[in-house]
PDB file of N, CA and C in Angstrom:
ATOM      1  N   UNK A   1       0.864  -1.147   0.000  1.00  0.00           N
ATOM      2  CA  UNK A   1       0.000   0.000   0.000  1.00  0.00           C
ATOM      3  C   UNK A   1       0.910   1.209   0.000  1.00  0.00           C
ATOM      4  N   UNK A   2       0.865   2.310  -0.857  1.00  0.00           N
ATOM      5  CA  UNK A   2      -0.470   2.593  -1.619  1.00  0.00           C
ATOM      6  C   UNK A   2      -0.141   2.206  -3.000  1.00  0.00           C
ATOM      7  N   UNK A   3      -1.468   2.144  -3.522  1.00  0.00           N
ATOM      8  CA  UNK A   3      -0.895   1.759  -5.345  1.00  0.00           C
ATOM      9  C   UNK A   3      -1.318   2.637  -6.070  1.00  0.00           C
ATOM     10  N   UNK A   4      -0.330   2.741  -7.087  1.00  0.00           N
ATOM     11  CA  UNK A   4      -0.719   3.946  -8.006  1.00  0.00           C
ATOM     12  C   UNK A   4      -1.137   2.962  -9.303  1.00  0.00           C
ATOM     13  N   UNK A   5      -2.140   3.247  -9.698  1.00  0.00           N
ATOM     14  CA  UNK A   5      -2.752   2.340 -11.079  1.00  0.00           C
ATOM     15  C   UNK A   5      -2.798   4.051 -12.286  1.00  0.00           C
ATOM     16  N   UNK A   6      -1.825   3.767 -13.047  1.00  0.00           N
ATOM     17  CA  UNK A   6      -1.717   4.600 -13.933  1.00  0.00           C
ATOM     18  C   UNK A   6      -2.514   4.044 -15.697  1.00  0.00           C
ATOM     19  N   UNK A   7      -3.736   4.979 -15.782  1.00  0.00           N
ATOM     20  CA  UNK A   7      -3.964   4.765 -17.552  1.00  0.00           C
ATOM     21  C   UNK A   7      -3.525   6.005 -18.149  1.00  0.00           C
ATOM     22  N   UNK A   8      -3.079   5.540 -19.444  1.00  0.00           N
ATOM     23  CA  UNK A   8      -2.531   6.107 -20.219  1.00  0.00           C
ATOM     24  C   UNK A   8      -2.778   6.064 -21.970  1.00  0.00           C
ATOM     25  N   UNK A   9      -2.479   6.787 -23.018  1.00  0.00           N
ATOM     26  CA  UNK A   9      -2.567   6.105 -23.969  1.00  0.00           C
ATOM     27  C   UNK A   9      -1.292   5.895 -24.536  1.00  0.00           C
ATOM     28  N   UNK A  10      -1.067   4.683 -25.205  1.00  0.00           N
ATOM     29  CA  UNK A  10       0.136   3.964 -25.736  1.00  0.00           C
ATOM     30  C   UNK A  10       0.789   4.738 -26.638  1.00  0.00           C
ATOM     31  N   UNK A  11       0.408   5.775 -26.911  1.00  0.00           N
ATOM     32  CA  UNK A  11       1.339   6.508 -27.448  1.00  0.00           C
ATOM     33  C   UNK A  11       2.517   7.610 -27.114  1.00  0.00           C
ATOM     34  N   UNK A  12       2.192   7.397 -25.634  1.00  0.00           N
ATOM     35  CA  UNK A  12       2.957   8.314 -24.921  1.00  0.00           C
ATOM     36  C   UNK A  12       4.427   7.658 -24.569  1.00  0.00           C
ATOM     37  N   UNK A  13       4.251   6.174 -24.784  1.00  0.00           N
ATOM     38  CA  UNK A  13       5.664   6.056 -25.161  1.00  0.00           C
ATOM     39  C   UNK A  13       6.525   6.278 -25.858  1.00  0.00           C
ATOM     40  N   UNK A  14       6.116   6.727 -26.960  1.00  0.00           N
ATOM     41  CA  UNK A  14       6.948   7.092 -27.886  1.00  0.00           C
ATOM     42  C   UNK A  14       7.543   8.275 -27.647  1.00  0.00           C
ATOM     43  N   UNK A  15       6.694   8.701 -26.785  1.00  0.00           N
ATOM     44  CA  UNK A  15       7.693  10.545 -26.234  1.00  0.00           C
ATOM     45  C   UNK A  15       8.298  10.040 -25.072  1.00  0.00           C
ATOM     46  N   UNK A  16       8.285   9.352 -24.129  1.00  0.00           N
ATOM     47  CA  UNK A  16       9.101   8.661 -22.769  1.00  0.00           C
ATOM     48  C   UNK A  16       8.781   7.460 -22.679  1.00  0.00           C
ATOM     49  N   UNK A  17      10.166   6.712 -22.003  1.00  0.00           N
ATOM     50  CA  UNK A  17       9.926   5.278 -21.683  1.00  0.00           C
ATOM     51  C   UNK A  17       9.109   4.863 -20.850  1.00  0.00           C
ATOM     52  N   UNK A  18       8.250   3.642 -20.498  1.00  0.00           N
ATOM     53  CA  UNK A  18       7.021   3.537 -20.027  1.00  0.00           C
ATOM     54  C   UNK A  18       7.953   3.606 -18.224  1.00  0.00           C
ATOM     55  N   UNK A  19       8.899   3.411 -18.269  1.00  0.00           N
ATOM     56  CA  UNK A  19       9.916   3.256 -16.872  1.00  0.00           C
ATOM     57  C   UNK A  19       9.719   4.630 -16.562  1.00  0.00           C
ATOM     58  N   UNK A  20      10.202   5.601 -17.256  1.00  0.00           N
ATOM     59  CA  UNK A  20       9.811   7.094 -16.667  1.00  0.00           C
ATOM     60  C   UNK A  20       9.082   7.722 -16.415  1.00  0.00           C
ATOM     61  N   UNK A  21       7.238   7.082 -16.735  1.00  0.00           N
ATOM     62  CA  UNK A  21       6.414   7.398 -15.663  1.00  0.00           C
ATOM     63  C   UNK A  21       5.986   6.493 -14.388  1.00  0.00           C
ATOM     64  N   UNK A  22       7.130   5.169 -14.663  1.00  0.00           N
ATOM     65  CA  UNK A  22       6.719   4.606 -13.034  1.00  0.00           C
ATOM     66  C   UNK A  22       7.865   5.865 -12.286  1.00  0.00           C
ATOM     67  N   UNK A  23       8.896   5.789 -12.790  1.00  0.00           N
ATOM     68  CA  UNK A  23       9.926   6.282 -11.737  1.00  0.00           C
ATOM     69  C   UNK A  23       9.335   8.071 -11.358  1.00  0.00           C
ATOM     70  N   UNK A  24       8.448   8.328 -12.353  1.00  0.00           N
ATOM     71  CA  UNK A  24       8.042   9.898 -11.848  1.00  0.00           C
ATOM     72  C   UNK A  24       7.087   9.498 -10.787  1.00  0.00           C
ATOM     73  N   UNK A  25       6.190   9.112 -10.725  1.00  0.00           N
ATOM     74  CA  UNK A  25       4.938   9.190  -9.526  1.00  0.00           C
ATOM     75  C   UNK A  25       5.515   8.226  -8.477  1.00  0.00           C
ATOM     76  N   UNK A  26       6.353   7.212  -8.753  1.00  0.00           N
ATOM     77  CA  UNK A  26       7.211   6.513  -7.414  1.00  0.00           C
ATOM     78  C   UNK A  26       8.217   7.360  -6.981  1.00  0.00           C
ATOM     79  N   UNK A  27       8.332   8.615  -7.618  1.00  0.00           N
ATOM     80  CA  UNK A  27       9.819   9.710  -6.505  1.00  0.00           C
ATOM     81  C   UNK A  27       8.513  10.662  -6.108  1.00  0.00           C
ATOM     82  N   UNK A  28       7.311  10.938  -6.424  1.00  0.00           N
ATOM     83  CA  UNK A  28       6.712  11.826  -6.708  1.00  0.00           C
ATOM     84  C   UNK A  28       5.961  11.484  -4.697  1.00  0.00           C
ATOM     85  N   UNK A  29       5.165  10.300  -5.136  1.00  0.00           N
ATOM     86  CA  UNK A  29       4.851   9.804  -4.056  1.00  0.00           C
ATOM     87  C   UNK A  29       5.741   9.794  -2.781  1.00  0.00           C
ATOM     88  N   UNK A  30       6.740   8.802  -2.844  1.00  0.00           N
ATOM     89  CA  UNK A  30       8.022   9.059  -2.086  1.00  0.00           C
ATOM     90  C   UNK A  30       8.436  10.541  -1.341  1.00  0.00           C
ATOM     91  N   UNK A  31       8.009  11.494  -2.229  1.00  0.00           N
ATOM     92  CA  UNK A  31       8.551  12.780  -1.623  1.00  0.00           C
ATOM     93  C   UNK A  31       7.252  13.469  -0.816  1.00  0.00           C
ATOM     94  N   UNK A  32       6.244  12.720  -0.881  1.00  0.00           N
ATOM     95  CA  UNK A  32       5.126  13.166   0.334  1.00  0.00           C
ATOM     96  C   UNK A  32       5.469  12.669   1.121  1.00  0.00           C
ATOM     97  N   UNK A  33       5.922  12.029   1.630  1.00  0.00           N
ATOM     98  CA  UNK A  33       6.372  11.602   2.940  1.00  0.00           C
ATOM     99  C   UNK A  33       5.296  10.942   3.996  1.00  0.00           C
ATOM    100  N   UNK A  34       4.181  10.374   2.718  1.00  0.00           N
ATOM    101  CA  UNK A  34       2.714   9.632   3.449  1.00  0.00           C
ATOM    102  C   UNK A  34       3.150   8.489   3.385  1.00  0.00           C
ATOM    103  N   UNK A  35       4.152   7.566   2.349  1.00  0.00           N
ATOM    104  CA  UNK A  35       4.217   6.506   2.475  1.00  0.00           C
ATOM    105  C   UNK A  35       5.940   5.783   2.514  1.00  0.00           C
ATOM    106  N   UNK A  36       5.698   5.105   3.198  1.00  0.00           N
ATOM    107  CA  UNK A  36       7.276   4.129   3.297  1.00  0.00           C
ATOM    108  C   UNK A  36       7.663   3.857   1.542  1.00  0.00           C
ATOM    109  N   UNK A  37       8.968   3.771   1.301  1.00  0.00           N
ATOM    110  CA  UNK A  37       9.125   3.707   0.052  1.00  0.00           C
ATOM    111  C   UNK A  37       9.357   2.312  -0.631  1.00  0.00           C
ATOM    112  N   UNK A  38       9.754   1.420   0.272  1.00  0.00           N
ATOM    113  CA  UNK A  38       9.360   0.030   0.107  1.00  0.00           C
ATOM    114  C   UNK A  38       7.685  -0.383  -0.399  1.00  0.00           C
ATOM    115  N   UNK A  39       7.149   0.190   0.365  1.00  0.00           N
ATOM    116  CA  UNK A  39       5.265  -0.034  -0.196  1.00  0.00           C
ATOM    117  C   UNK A  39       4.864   0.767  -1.245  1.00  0.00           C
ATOM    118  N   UNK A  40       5.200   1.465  -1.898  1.00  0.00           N
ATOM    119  CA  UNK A  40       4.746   2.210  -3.031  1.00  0.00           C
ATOM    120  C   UNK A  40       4.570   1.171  -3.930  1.00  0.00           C
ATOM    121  N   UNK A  41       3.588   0.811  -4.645  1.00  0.00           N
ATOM    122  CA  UNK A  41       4.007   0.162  -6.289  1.00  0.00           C
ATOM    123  C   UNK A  41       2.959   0.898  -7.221  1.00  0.00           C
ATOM    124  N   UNK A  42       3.857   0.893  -8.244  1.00  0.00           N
ATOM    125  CA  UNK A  42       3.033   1.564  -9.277  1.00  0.00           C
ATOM    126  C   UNK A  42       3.057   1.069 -10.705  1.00  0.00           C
ATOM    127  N   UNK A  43       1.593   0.946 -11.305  1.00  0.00           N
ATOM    128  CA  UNK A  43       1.834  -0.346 -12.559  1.00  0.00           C
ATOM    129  C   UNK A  43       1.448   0.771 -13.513  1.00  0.00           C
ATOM    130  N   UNK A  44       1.148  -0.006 -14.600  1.00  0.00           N
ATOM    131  CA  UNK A  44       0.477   1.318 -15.961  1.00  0.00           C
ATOM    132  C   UNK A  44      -0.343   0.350 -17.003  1.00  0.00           C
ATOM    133  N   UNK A  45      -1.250   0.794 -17.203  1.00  0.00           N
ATOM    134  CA  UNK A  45      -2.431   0.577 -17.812  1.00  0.00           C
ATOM    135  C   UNK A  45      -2.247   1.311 -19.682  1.00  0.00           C
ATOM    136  N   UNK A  46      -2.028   0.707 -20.654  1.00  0.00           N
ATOM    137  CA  UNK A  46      -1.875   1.673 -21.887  1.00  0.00           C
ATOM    138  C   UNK A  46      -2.790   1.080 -22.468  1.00  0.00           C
ATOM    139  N   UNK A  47      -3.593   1.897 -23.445  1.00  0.00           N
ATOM    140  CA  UNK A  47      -4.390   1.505 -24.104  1.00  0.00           C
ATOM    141  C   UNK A  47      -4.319   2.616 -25.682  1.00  0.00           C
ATOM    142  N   UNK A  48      -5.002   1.000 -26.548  1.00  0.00           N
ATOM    143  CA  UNK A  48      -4.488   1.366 -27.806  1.00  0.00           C
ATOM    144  C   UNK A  48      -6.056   1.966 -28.522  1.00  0.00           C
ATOM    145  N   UNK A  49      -7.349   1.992 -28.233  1.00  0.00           N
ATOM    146  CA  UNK A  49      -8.033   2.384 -28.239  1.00  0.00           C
ATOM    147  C   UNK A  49      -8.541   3.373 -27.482  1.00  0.00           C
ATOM    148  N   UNK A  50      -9.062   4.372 -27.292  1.00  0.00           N
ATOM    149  CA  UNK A  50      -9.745   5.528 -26.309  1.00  0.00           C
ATOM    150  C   UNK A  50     -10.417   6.854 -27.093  1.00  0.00           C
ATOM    151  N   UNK A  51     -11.490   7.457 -26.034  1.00  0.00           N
ATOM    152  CA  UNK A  51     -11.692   8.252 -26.657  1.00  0.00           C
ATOM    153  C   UNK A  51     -11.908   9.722 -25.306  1.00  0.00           C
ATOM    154  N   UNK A  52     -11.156  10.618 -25.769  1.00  0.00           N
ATOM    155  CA  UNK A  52     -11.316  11.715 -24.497  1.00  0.00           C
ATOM    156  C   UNK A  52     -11.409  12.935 -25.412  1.00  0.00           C
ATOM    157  N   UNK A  53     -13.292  12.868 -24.348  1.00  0.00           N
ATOM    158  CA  UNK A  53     -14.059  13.691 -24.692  1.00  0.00           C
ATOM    159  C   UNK A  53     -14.134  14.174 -25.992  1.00  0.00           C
ATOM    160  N   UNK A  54     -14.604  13.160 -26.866  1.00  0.00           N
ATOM    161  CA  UNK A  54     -14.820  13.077 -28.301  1.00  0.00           C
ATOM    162  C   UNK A  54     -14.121  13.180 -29.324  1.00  0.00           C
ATOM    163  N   UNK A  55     -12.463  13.026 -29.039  1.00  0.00           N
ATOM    164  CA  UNK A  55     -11.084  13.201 -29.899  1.00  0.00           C
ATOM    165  C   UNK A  55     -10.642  11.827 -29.260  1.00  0.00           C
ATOM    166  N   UNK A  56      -9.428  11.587 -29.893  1.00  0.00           N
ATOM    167  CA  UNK A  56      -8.661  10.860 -29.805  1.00  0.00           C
ATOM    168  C   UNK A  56      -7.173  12.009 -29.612  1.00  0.00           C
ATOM    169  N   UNK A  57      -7.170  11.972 -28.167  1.00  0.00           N
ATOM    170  CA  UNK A  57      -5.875  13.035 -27.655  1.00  0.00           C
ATOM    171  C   UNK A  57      -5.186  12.291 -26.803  1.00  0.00           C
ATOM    172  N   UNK A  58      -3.420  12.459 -26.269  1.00  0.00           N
ATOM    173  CA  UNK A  58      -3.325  11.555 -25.366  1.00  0.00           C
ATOM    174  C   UNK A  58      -3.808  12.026 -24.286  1.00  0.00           C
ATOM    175  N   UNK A  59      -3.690  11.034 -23.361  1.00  0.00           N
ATOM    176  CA  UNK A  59      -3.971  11.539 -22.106  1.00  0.00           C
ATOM    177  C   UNK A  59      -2.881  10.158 -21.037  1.00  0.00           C
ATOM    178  N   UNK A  60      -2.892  10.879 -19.799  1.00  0.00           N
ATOM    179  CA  UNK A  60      -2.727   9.854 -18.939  1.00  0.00           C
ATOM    180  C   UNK A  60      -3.310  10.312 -17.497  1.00  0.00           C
ATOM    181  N   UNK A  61      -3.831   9.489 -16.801  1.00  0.00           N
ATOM    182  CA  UNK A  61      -4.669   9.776 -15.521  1.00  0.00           C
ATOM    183  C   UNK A  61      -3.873   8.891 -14.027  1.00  0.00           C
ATOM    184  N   UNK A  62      -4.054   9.111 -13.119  1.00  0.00           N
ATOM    185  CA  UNK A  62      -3.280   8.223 -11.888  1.00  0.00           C
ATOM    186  C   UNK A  62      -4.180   7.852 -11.081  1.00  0.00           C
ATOM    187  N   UNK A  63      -4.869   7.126 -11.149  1.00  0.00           N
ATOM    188  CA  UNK A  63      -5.488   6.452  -9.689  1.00  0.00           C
ATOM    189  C   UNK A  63      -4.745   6.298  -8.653  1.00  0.00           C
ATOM    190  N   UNK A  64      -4.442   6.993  -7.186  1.00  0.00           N
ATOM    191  CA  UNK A  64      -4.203   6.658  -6.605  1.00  0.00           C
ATOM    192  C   UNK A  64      -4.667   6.290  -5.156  1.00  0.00           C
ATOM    193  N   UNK A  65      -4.550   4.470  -5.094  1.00  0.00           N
ATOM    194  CA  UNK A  65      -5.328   4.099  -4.021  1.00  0.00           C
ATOM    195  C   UNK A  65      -4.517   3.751  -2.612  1.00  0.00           C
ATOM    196  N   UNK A  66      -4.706   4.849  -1.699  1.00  0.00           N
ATOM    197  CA  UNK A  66      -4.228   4.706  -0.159  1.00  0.00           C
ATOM    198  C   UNK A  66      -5.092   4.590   0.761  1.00  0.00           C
ATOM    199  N   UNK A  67      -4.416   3.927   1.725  1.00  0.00           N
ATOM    200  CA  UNK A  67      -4.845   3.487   3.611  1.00  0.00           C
ATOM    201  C   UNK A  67      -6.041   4.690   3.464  1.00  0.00           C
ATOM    202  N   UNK A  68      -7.265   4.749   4.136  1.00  0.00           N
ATOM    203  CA  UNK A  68      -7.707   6.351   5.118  1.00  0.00           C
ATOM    204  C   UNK A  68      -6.828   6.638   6.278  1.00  0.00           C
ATOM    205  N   UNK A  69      -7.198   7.667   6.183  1.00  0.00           N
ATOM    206  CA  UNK A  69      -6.586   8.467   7.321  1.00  0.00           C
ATOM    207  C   UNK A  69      -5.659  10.002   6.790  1.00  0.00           C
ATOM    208  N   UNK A  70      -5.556   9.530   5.998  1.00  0.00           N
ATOM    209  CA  UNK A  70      -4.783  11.122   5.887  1.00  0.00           C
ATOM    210  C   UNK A  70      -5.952  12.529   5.364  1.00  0.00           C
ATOM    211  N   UNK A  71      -5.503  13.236   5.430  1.00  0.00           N
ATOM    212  CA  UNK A  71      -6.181  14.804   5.617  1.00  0.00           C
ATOM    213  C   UNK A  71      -6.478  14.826   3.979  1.00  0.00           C
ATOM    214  N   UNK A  72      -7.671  15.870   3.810  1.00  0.00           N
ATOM    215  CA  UNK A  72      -7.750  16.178   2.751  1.00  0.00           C
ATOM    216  C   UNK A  72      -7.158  17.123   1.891  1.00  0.00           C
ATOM    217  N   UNK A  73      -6.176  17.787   2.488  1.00  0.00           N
ATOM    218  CA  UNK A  73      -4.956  18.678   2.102  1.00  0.00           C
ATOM    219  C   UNK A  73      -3.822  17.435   1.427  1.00  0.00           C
ATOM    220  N   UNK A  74      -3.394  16.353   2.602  1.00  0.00           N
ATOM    221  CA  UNK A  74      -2.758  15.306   2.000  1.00  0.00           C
ATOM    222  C   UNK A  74      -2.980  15.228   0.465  1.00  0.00           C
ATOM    223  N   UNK A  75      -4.162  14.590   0.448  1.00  0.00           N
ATOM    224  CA  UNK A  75      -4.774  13.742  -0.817  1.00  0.00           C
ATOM    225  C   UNK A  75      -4.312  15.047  -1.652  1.00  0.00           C
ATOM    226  N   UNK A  76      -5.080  15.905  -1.504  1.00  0.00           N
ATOM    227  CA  UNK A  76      -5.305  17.246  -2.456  1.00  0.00           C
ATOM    228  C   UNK A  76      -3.694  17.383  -3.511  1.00  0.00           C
ATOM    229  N   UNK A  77      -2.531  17.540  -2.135  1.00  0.00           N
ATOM    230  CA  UNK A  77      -1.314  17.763  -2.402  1.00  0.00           C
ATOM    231  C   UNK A  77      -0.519  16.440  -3.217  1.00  0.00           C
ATOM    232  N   UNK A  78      -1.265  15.376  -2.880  1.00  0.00           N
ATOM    233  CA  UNK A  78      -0.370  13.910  -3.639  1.00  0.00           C
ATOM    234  C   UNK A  78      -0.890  14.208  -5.185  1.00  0.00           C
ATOM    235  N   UNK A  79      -2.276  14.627  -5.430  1.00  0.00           N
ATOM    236  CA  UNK A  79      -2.758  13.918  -6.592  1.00  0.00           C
ATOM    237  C   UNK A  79      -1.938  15.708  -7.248  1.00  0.00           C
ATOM    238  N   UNK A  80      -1.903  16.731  -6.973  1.00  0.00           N
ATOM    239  CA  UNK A  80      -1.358  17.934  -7.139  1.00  0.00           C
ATOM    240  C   UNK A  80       0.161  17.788  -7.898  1.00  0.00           C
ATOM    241  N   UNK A  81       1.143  17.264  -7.304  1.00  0.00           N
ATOM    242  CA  UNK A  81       2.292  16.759  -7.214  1.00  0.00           C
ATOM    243  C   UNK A  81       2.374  16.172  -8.467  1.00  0.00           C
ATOM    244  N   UNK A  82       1.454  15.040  -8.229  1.00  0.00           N
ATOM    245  CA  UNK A  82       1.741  13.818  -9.942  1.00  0.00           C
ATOM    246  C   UNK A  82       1.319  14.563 -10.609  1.00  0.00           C
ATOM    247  N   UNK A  83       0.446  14.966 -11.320  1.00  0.00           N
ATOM    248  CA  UNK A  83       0.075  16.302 -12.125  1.00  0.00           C
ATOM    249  C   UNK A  83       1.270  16.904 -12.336  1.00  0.00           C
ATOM    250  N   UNK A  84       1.503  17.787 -11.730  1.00  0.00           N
ATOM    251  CA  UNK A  84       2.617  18.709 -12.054  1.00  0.00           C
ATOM    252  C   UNK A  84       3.966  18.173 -12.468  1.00  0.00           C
ATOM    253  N   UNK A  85       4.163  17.008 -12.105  1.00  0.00           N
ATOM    254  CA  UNK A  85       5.304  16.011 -12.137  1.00  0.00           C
ATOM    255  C   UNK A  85       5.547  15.286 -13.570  1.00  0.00           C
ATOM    256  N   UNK A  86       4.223  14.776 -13.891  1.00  0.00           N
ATOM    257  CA  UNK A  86       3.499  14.515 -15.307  1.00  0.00           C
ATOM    258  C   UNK A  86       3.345  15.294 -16.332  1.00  0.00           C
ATOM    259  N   UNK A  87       2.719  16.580 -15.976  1.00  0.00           N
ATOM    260  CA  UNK A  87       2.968  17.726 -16.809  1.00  0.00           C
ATOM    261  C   UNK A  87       3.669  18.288 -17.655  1.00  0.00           C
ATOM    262  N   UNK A  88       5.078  17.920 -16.766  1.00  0.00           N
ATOM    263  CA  UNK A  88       6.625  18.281 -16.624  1.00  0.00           C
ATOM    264  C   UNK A  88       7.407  17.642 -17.585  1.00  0.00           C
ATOM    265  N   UNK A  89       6.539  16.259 -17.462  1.00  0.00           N
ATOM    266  CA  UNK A  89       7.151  14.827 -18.413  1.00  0.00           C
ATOM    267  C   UNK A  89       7.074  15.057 -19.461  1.00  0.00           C
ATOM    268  N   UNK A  90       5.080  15.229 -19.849  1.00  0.00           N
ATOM    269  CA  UNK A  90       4.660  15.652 -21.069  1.00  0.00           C
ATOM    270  C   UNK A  90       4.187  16.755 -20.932  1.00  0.00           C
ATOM    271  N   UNK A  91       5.136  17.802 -21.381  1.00  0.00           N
ATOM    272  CA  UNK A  91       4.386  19.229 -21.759  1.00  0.00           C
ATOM    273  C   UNK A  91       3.342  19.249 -22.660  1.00  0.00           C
ATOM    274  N   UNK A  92       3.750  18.390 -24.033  1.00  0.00           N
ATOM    275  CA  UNK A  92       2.400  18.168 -24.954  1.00  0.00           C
ATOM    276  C   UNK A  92       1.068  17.604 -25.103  1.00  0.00           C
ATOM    277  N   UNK A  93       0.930  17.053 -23.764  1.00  0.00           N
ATOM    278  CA  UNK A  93      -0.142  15.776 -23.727  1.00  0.00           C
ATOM    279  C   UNK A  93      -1.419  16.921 -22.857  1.00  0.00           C
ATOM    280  N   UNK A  94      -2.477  16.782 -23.421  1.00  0.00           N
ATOM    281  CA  UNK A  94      -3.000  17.944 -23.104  1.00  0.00           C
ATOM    282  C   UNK A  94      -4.212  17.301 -22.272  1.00  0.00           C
ATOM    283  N   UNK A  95      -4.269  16.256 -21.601  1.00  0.00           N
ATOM    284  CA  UNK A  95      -5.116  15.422 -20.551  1.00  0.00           C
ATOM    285  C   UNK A  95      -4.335  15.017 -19.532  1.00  0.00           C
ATOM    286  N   UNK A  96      -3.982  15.467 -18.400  1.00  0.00           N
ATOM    287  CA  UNK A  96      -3.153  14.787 -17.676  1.00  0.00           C
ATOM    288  C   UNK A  96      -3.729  14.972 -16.132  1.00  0.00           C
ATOM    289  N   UNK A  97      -4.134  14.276 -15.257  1.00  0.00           N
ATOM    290  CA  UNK A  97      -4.934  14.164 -14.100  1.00  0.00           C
ATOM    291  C   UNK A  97      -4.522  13.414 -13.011  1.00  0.00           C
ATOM    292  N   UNK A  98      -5.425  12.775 -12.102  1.00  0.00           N
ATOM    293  CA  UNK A  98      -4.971  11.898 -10.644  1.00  0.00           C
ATOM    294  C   UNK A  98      -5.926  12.686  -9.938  1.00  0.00           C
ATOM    295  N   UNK A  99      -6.433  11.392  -8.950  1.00  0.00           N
ATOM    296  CA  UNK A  99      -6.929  11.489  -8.063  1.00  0.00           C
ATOM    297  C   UNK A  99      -6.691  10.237  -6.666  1.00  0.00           C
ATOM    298  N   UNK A 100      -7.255  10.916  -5.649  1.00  0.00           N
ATOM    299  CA  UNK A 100      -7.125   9.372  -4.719  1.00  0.00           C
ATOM    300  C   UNK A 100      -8.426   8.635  -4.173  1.00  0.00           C
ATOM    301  N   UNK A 101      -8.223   7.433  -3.868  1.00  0.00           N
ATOM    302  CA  UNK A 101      -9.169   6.535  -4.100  1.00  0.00           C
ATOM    303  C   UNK A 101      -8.968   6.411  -2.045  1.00  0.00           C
ATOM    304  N   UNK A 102      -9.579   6.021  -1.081  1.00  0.00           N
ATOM    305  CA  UNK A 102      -9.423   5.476   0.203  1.00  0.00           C
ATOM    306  C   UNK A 102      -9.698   4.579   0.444  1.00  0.00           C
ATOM    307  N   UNK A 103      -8.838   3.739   0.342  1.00  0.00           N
ATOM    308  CA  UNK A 103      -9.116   2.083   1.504  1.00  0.00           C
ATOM    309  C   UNK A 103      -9.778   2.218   2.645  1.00  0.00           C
ATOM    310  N   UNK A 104     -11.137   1.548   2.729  1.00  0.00           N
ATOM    311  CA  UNK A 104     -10.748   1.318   4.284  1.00  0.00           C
ATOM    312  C   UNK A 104     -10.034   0.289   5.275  1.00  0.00           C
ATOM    313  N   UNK A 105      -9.715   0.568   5.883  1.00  0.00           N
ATOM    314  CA  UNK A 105      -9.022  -0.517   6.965  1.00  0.00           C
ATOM    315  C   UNK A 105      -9.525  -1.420   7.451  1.00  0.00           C
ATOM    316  N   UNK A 106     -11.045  -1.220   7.544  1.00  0.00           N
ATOM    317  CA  UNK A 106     -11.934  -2.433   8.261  1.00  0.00           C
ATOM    318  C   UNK A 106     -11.992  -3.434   7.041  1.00  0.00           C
ATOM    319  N   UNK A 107     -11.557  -3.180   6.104  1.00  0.00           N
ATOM    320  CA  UNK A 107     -12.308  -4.408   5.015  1.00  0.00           C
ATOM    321  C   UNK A 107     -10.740  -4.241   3.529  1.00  0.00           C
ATOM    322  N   UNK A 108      -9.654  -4.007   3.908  1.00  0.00           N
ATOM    323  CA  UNK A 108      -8.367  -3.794   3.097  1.00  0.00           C
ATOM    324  C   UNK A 108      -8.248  -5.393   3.960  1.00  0.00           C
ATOM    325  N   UNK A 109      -7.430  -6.063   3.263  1.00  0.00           N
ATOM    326  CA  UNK A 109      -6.614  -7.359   3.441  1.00  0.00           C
ATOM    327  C   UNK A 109      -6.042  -7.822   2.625  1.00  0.00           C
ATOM    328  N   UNK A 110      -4.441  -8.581   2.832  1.00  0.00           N
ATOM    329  CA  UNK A 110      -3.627  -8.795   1.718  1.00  0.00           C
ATOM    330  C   UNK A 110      -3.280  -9.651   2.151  1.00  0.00           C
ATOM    331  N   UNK A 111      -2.203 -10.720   1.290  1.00  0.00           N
ATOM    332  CA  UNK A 111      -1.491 -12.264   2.034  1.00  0.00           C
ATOM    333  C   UNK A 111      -0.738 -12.038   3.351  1.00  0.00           C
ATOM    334  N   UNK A 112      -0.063 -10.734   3.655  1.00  0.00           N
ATOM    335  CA  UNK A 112       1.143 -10.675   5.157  1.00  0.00           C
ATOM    336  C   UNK A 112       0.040 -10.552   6.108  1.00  0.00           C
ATOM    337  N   UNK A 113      -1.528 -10.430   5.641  1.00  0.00           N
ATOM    338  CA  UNK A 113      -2.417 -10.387   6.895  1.00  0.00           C
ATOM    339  C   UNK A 113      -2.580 -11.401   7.403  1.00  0.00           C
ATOM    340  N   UNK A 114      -2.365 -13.126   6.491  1.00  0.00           N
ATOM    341  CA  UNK A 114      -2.717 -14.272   7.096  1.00  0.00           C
ATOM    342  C   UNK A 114      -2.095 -14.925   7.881  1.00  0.00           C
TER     343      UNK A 114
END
């Protein structure tokens, strides 16, 4: 925990390696200082079909799903961060977003729970 589930469209590799947007939102994350840097993982989702908001433009978006408990300034500032971080990556990509998703704790469970 937490996971960043990144979609994207497959063409944005061709402007950066698909490694340089794990390694942006895994330093990105990392530098909030909400999560241990061992637990971060972050995968990517590309797709060769899409349609945003009635074009075919790239885009890439960040789901990011963490523990509750942190403040809504937190969240505000993580999903803020990848954005700007992303932005940075692709100046040209004119869809670029994130938001966070909250686990709860009463009902989150993984295999180190058994």
């Amino acid at each position: 925990m937490p996971h960043f589930l990144i979609d994207c469209s497959e063409t944005l590799f061709s402007l950066q390696p698909e490694s340089a947007i794990i390694e942006q939102v895994h330093a990105v994350a990392k530098s909030t200082e909400l999560f241990h840097e061992n637990d971060i993982k972050v995968r990517v989702n590309a797709y060769k079909k899409y349609s945003t908001g009635n074009k075919i433009e790239d885009f890439i978006h960040v789901f990011s799903h963490i523990m509750e408990g942190r403040s809504d300034e937190q969240k505000s500032n993580l999903s803020r961060k990848i954005v700007e971080g992303l932005a940075a990556l692709f100046p040209a990509v004119p869809n670029v977003g994130a938001n966070v998703v909250e686990l709860e704790k009463a009902n989150y469970f993984n295999r180190n729970m058994l």
